[in-house]
N, C-alpha and C. Protein backbone atom coordinates (compact mmCIF):
# COMPACT_ATOMS: atom_id res chain seq x y z
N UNK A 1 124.12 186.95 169.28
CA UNK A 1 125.34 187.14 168.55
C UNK A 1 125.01 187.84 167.23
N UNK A 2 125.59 188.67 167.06
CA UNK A 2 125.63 189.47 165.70
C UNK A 2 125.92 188.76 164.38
N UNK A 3 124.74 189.03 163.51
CA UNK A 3 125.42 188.03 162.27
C UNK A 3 126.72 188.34 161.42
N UNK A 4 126.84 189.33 161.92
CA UNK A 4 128.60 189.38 161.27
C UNK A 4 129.54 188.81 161.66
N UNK A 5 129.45 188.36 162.94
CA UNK A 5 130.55 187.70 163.39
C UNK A 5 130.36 185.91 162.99
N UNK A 6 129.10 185.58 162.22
CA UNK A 6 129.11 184.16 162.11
C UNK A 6 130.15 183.52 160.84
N UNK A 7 130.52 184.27 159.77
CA UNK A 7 131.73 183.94 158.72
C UNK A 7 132.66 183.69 159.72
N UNK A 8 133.01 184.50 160.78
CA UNK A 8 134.61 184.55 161.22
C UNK A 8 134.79 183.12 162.42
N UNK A 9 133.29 182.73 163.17
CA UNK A 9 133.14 181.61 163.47
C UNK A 9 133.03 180.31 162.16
N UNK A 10 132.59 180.72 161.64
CA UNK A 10 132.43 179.17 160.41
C UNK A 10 133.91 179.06 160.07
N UNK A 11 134.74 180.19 159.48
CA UNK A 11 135.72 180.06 159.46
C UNK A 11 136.58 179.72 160.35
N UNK A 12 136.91 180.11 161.48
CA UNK A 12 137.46 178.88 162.96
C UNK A 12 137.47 177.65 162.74
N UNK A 13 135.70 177.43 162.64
CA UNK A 13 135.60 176.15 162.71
C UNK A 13 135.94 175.32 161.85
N UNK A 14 136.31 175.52 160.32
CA UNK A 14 136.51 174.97 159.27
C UNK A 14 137.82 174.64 159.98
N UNK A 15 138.91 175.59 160.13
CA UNK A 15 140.45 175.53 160.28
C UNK A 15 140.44 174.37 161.57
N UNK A 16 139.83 174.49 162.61
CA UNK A 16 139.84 173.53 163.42
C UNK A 16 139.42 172.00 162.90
N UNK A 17 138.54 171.67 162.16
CA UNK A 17 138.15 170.58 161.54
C UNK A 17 139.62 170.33 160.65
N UNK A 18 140.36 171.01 159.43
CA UNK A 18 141.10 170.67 158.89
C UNK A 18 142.15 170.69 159.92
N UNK A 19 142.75 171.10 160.85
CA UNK A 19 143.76 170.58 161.83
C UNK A 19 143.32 169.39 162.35
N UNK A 20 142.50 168.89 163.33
CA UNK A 20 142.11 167.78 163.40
C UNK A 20 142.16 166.69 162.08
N UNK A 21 141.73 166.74 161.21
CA UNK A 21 141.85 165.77 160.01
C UNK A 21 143.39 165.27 160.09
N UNK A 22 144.60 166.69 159.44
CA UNK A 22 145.92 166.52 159.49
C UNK A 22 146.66 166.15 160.19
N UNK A 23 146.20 165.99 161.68
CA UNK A 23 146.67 165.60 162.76
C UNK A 23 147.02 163.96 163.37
N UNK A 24 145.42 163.76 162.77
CA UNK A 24 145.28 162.21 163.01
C UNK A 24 144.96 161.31 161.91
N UNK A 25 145.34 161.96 160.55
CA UNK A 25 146.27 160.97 159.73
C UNK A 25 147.40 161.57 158.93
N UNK A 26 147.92 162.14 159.73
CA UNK A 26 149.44 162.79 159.09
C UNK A 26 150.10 161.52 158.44
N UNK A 27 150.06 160.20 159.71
CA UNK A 27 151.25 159.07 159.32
C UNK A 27 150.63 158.16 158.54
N UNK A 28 149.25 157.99 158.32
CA UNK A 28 148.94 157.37 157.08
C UNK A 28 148.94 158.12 155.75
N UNK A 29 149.07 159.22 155.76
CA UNK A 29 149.40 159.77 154.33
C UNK A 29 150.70 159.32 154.26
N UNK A 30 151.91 159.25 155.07
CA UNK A 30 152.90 159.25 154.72
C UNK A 30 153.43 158.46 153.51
N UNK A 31 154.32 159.04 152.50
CA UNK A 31 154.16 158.29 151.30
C UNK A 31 156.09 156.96 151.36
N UNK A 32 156.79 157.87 152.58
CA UNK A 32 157.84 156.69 152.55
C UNK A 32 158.33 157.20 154.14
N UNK A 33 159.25 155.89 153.96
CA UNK A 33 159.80 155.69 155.55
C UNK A 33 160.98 155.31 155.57
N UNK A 34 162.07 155.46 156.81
CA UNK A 34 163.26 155.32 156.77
C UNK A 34 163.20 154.08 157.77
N UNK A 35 164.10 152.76 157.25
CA UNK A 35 163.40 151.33 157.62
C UNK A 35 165.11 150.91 158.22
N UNK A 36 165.37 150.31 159.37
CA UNK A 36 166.38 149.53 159.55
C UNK A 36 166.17 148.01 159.23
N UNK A 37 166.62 147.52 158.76
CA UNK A 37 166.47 146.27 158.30
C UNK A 37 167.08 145.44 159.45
N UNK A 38 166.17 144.73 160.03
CA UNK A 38 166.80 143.88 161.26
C UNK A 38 167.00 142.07 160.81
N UNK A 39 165.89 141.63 160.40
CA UNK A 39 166.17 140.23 159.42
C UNK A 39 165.36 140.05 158.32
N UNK A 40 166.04 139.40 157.65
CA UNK A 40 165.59 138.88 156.23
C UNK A 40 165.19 137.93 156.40
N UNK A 41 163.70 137.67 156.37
CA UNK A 41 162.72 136.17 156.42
C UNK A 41 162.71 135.26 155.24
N UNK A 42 162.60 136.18 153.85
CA UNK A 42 163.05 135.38 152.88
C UNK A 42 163.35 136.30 151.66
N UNK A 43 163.22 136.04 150.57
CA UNK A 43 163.49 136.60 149.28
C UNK A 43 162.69 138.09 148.96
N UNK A 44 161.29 138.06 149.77
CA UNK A 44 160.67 138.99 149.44
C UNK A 44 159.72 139.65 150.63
N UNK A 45 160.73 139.23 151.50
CA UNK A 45 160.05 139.86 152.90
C UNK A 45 161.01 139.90 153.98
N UNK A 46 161.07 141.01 154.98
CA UNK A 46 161.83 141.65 155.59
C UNK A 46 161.08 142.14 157.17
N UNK A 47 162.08 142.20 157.72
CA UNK A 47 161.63 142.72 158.93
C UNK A 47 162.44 143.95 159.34
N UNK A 48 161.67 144.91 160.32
CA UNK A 48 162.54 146.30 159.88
C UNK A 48 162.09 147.10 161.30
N UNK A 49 162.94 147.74 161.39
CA UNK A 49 162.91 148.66 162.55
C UNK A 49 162.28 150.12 161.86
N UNK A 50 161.36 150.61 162.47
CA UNK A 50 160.73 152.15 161.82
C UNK A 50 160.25 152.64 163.26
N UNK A 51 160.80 153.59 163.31
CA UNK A 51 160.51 155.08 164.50
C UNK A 51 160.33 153.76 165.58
N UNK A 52 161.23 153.02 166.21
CA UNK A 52 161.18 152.56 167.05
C UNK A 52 160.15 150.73 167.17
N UNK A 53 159.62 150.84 165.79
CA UNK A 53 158.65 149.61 165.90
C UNK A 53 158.96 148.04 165.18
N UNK A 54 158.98 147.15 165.28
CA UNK A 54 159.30 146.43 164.44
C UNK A 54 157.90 145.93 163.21
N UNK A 55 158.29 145.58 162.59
CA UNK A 55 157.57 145.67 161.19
C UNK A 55 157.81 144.61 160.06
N UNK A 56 156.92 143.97 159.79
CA UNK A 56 157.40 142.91 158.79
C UNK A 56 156.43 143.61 157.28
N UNK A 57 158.05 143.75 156.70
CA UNK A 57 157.24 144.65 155.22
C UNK A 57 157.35 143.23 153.95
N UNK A 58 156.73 143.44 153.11
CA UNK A 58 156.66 142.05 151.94
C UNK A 58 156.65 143.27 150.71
N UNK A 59 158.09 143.02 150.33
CA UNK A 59 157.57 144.03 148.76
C UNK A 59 156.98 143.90 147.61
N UNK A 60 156.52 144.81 147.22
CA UNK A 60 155.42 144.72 146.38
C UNK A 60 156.18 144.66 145.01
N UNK A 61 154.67 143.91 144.25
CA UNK A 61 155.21 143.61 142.63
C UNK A 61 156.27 142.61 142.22
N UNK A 62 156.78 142.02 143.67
CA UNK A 62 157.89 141.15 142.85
C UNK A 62 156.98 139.86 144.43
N UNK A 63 157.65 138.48 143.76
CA UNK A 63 157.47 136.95 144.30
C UNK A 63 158.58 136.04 143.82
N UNK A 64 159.36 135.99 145.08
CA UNK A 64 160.57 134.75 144.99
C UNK A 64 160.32 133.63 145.29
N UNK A 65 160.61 132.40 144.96
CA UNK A 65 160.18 130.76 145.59
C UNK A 65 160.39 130.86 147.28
N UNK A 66 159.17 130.07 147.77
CA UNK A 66 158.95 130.01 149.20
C UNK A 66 160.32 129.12 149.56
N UNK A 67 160.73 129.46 150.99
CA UNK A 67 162.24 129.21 151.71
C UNK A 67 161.17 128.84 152.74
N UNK A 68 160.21 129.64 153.11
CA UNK A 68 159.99 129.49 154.84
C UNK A 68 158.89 129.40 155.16
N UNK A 69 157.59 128.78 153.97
CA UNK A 69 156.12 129.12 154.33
C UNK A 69 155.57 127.57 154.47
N UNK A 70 154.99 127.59 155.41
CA UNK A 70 154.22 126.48 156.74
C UNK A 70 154.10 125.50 155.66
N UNK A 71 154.08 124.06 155.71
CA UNK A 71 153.44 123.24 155.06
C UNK A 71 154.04 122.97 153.64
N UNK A 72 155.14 123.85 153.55
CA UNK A 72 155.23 123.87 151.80
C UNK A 72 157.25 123.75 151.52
N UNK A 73 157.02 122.66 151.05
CA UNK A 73 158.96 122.29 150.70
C UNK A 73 159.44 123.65 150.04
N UNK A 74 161.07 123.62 150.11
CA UNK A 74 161.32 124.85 150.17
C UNK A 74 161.29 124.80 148.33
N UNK A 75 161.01 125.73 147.57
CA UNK A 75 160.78 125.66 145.94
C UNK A 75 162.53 125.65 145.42
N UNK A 76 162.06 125.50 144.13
CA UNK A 76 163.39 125.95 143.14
C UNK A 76 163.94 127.43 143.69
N UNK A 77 165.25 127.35 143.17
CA UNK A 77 166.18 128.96 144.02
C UNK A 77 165.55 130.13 145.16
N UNK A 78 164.93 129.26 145.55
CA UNK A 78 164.43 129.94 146.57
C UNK A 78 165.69 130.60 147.89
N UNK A 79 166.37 129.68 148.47
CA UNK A 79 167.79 129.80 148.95
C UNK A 79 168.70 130.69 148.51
N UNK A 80 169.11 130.90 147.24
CA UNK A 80 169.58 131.58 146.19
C UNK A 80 169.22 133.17 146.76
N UNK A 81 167.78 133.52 146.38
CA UNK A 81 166.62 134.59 146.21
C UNK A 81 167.12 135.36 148.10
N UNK A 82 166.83 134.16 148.92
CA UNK A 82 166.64 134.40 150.02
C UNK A 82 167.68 135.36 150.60
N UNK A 83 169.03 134.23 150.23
CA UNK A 83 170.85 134.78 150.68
C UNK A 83 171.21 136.26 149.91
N UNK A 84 170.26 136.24 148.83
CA UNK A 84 170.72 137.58 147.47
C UNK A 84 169.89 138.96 148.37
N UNK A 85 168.72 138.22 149.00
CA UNK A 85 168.31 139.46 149.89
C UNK A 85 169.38 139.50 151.31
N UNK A 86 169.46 138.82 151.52
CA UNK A 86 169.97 139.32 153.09
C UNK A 86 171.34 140.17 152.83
N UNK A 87 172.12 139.90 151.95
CA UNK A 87 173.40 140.28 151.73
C UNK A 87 173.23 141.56 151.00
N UNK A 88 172.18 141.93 150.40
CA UNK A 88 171.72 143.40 150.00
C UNK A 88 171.14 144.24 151.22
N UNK A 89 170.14 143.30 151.88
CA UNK A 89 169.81 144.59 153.01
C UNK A 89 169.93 144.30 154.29
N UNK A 90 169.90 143.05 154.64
CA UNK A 90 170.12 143.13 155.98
C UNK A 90 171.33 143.94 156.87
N UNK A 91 170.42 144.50 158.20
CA UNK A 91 171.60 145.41 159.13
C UNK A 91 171.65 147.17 157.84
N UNK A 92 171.06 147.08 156.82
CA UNK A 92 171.05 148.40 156.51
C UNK A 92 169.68 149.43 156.58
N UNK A 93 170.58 150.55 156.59
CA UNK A 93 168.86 151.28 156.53
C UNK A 93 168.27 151.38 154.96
N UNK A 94 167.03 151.60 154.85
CA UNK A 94 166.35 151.65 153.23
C UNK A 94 165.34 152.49 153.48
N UNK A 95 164.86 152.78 152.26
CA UNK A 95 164.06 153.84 152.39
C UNK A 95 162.86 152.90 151.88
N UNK A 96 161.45 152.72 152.46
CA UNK A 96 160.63 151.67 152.53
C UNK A 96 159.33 153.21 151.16
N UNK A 97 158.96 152.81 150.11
CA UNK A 97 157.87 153.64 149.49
C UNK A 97 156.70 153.01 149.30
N UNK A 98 155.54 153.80 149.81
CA UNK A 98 154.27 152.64 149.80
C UNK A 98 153.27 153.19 148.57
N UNK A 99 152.83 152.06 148.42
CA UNK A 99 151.52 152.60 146.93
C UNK A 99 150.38 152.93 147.67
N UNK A 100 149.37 152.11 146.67
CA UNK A 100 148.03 152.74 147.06
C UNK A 100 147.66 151.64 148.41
N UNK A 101 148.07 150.74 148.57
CA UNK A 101 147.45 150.05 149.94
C UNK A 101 148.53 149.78 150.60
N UNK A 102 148.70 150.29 152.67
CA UNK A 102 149.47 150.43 152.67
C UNK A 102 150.07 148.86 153.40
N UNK A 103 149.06 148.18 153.46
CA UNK A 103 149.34 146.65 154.39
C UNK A 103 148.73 145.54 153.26
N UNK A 104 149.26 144.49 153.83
CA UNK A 104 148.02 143.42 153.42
C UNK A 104 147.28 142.75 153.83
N UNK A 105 146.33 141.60 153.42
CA UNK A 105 145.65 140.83 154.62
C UNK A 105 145.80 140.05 155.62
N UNK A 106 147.62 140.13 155.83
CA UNK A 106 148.36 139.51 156.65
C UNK A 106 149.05 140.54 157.55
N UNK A 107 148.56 141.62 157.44
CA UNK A 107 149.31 143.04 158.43
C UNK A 107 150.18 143.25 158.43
N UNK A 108 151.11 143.24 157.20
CA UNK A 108 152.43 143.37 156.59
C UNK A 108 152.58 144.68 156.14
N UNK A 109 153.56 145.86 156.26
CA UNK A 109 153.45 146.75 155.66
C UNK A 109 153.76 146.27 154.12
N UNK A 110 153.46 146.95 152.68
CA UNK A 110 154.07 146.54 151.71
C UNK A 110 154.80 147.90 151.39
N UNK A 111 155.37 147.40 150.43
CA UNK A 111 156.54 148.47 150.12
C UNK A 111 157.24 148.19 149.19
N UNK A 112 157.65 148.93 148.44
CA UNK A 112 159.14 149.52 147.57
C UNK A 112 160.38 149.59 148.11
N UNK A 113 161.29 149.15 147.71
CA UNK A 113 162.61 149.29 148.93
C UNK A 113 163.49 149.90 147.94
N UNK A 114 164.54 150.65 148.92
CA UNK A 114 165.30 151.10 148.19
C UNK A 114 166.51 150.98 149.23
N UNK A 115 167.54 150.86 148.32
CA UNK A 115 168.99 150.80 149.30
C UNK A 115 169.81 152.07 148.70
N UNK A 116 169.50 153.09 148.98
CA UNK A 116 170.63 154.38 148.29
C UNK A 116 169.66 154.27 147.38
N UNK A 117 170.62 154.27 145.65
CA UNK A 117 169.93 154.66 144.63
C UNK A 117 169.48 153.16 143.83
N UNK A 118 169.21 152.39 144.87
CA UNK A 118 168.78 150.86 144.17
C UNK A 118 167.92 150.40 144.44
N UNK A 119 167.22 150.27 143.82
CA UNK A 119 165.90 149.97 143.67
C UNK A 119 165.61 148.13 144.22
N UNK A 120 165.72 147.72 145.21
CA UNK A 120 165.54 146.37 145.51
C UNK A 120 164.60 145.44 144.76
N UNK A 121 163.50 145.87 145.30
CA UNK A 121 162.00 145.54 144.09
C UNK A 121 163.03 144.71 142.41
N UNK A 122 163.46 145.68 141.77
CA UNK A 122 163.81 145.34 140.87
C UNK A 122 165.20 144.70 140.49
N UNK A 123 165.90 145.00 141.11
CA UNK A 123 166.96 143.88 141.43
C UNK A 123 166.59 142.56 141.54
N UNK A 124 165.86 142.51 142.12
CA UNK A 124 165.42 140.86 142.91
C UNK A 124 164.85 140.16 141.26
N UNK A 125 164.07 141.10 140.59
CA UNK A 125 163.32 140.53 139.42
C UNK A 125 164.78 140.87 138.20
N UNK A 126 165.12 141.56 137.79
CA UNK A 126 166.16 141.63 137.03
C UNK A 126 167.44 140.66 136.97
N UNK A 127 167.95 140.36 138.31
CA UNK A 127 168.56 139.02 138.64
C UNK A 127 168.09 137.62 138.50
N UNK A 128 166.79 137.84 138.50
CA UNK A 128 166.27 136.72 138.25
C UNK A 128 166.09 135.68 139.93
N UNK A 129 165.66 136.22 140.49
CA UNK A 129 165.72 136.14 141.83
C UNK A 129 164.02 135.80 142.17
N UNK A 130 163.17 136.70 141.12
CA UNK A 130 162.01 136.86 141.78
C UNK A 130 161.22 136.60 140.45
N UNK A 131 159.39 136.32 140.54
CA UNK A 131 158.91 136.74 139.50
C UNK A 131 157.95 137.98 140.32
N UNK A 132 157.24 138.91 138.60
CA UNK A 132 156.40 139.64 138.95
C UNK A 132 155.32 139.21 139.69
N UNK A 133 154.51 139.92 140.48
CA UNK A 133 153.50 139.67 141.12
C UNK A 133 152.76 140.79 141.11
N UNK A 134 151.81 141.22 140.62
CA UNK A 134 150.85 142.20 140.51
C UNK A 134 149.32 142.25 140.89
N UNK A 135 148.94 143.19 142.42
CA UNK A 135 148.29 143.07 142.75
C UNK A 135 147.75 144.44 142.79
N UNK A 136 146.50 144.30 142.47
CA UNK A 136 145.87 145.90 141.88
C UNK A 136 145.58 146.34 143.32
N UNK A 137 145.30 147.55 144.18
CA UNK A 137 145.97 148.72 143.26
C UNK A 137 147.36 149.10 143.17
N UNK A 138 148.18 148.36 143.43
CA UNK A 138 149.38 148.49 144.07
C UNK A 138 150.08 147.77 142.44
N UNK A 139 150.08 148.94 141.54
CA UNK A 139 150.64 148.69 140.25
C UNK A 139 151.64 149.76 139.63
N UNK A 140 152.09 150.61 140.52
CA UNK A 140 153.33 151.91 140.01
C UNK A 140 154.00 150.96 138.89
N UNK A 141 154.59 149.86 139.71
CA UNK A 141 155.96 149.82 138.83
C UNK A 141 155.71 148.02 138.22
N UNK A 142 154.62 147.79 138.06
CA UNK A 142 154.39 146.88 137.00
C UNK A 142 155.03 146.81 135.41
N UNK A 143 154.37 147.54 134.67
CA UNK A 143 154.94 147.57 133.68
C UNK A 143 156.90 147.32 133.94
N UNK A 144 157.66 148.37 134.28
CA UNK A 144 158.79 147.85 134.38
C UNK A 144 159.34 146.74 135.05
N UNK A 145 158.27 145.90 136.14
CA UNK A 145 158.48 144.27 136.28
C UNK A 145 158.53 143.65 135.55
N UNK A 146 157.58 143.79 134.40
CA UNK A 146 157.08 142.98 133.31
C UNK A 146 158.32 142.67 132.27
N UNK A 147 158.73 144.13 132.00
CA UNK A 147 159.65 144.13 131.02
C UNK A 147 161.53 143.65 131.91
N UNK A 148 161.58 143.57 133.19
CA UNK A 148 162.56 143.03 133.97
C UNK A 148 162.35 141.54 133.54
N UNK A 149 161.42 141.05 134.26
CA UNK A 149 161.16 139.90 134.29
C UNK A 149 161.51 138.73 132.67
N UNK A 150 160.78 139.48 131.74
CA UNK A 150 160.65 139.27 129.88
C UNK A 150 162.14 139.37 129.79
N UNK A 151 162.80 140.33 129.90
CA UNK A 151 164.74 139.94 129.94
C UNK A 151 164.94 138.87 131.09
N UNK A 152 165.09 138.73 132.37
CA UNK A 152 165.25 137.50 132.52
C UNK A 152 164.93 136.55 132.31
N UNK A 153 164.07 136.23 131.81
CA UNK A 153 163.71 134.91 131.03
C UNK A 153 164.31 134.69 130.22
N UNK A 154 164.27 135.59 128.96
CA UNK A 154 164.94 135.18 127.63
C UNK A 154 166.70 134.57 127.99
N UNK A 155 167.25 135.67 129.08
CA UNK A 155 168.84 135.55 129.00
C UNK A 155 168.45 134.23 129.88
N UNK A 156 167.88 133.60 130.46
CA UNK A 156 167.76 132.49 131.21
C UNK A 156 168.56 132.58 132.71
N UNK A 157 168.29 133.98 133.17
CA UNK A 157 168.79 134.37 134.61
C UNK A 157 168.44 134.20 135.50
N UNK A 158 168.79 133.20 136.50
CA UNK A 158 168.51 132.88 137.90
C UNK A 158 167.70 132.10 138.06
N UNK A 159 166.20 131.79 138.80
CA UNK A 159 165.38 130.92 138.34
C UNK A 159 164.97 130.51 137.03
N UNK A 160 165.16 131.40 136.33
CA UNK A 160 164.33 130.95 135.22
C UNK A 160 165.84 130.00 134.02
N UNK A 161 166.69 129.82 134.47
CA UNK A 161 167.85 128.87 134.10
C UNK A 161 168.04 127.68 134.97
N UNK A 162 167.16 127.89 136.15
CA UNK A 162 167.63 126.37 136.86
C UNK A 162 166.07 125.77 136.83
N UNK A 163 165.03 126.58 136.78
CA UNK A 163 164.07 126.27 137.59
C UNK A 163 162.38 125.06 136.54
């Protein structure tokens, strides 16, 4: 083979390597997803229909009192937290946004939720529904938990008035 023609092979081969790469993780880059919400398990976790699969997502940055976890009485407004989610998303579609990790050690997708232009995540903590929960690397929207959370407290909103 002629050495001139070896650039125009290296080059092939590069483009074939970067198609392969893009190919078979197109859907883990993906940075959001369009989620049917099928049931609400509790305050801060959801189950959801995506491209046909079911999916239990737990959103990130926020933690409402346990309603439904093994071994453990149900907490302060937890019920409250639970009913405030279902009546926001259940039976709707949301747009699910993921950070830097996209599961947890329980094979949960995590996520950002959004209903239209509402930000769920922060609803839940602004109502006083939820507290922050911050787990590195999955810290976008910390800071504005922090400062959600610091107003519900003071006005004494939701848990933090009964609890």
């Amino acid at each position: 083979m002629p050495v001139s023609r070896l650039p125009s092979l290296v080059s092939v081969a590069i483009l074939v390597i970067l198609v392969v790469v893009l190919v078979t993780t197109g859907d883990d880059e993906q940075t959001t997803s369009e989620a049917r919400i099928t049931r609400v398990v509790d305050g801060d976790t959801v189950e959801a229909s995506i491209d046909g699969r079911t999916e239990d997502v737990r959103y990130i940055g926020v933690d409402t009192p346990e309603s439904v976890k093994p071994d453990t009485p149900v907490q302060c407004y937890a019920l409250p937290a639970s009913h405030f989610n279902e009546r926001l998303v259940e039976g709707k579609t949301v747009r699910l946004e993921y950070d830097a990790e996209r599961r947890d050690v329980y094979g949960r997708l995590l996520a950002y939720v959004y209903l239209g232009d509402r930000f769920v995540n922060a609803e839940l903590v602004r109502r006083g529904f939820a507290r922050t929960l911050t787990i590195p690397p999955n810290t976008r929207f910390a800071d504005r938990f922090a400062r959600l959370e610091r107003d519900a407290s003071d006005d004494e909103r939701g848990l933090w008035g009964r609890c």
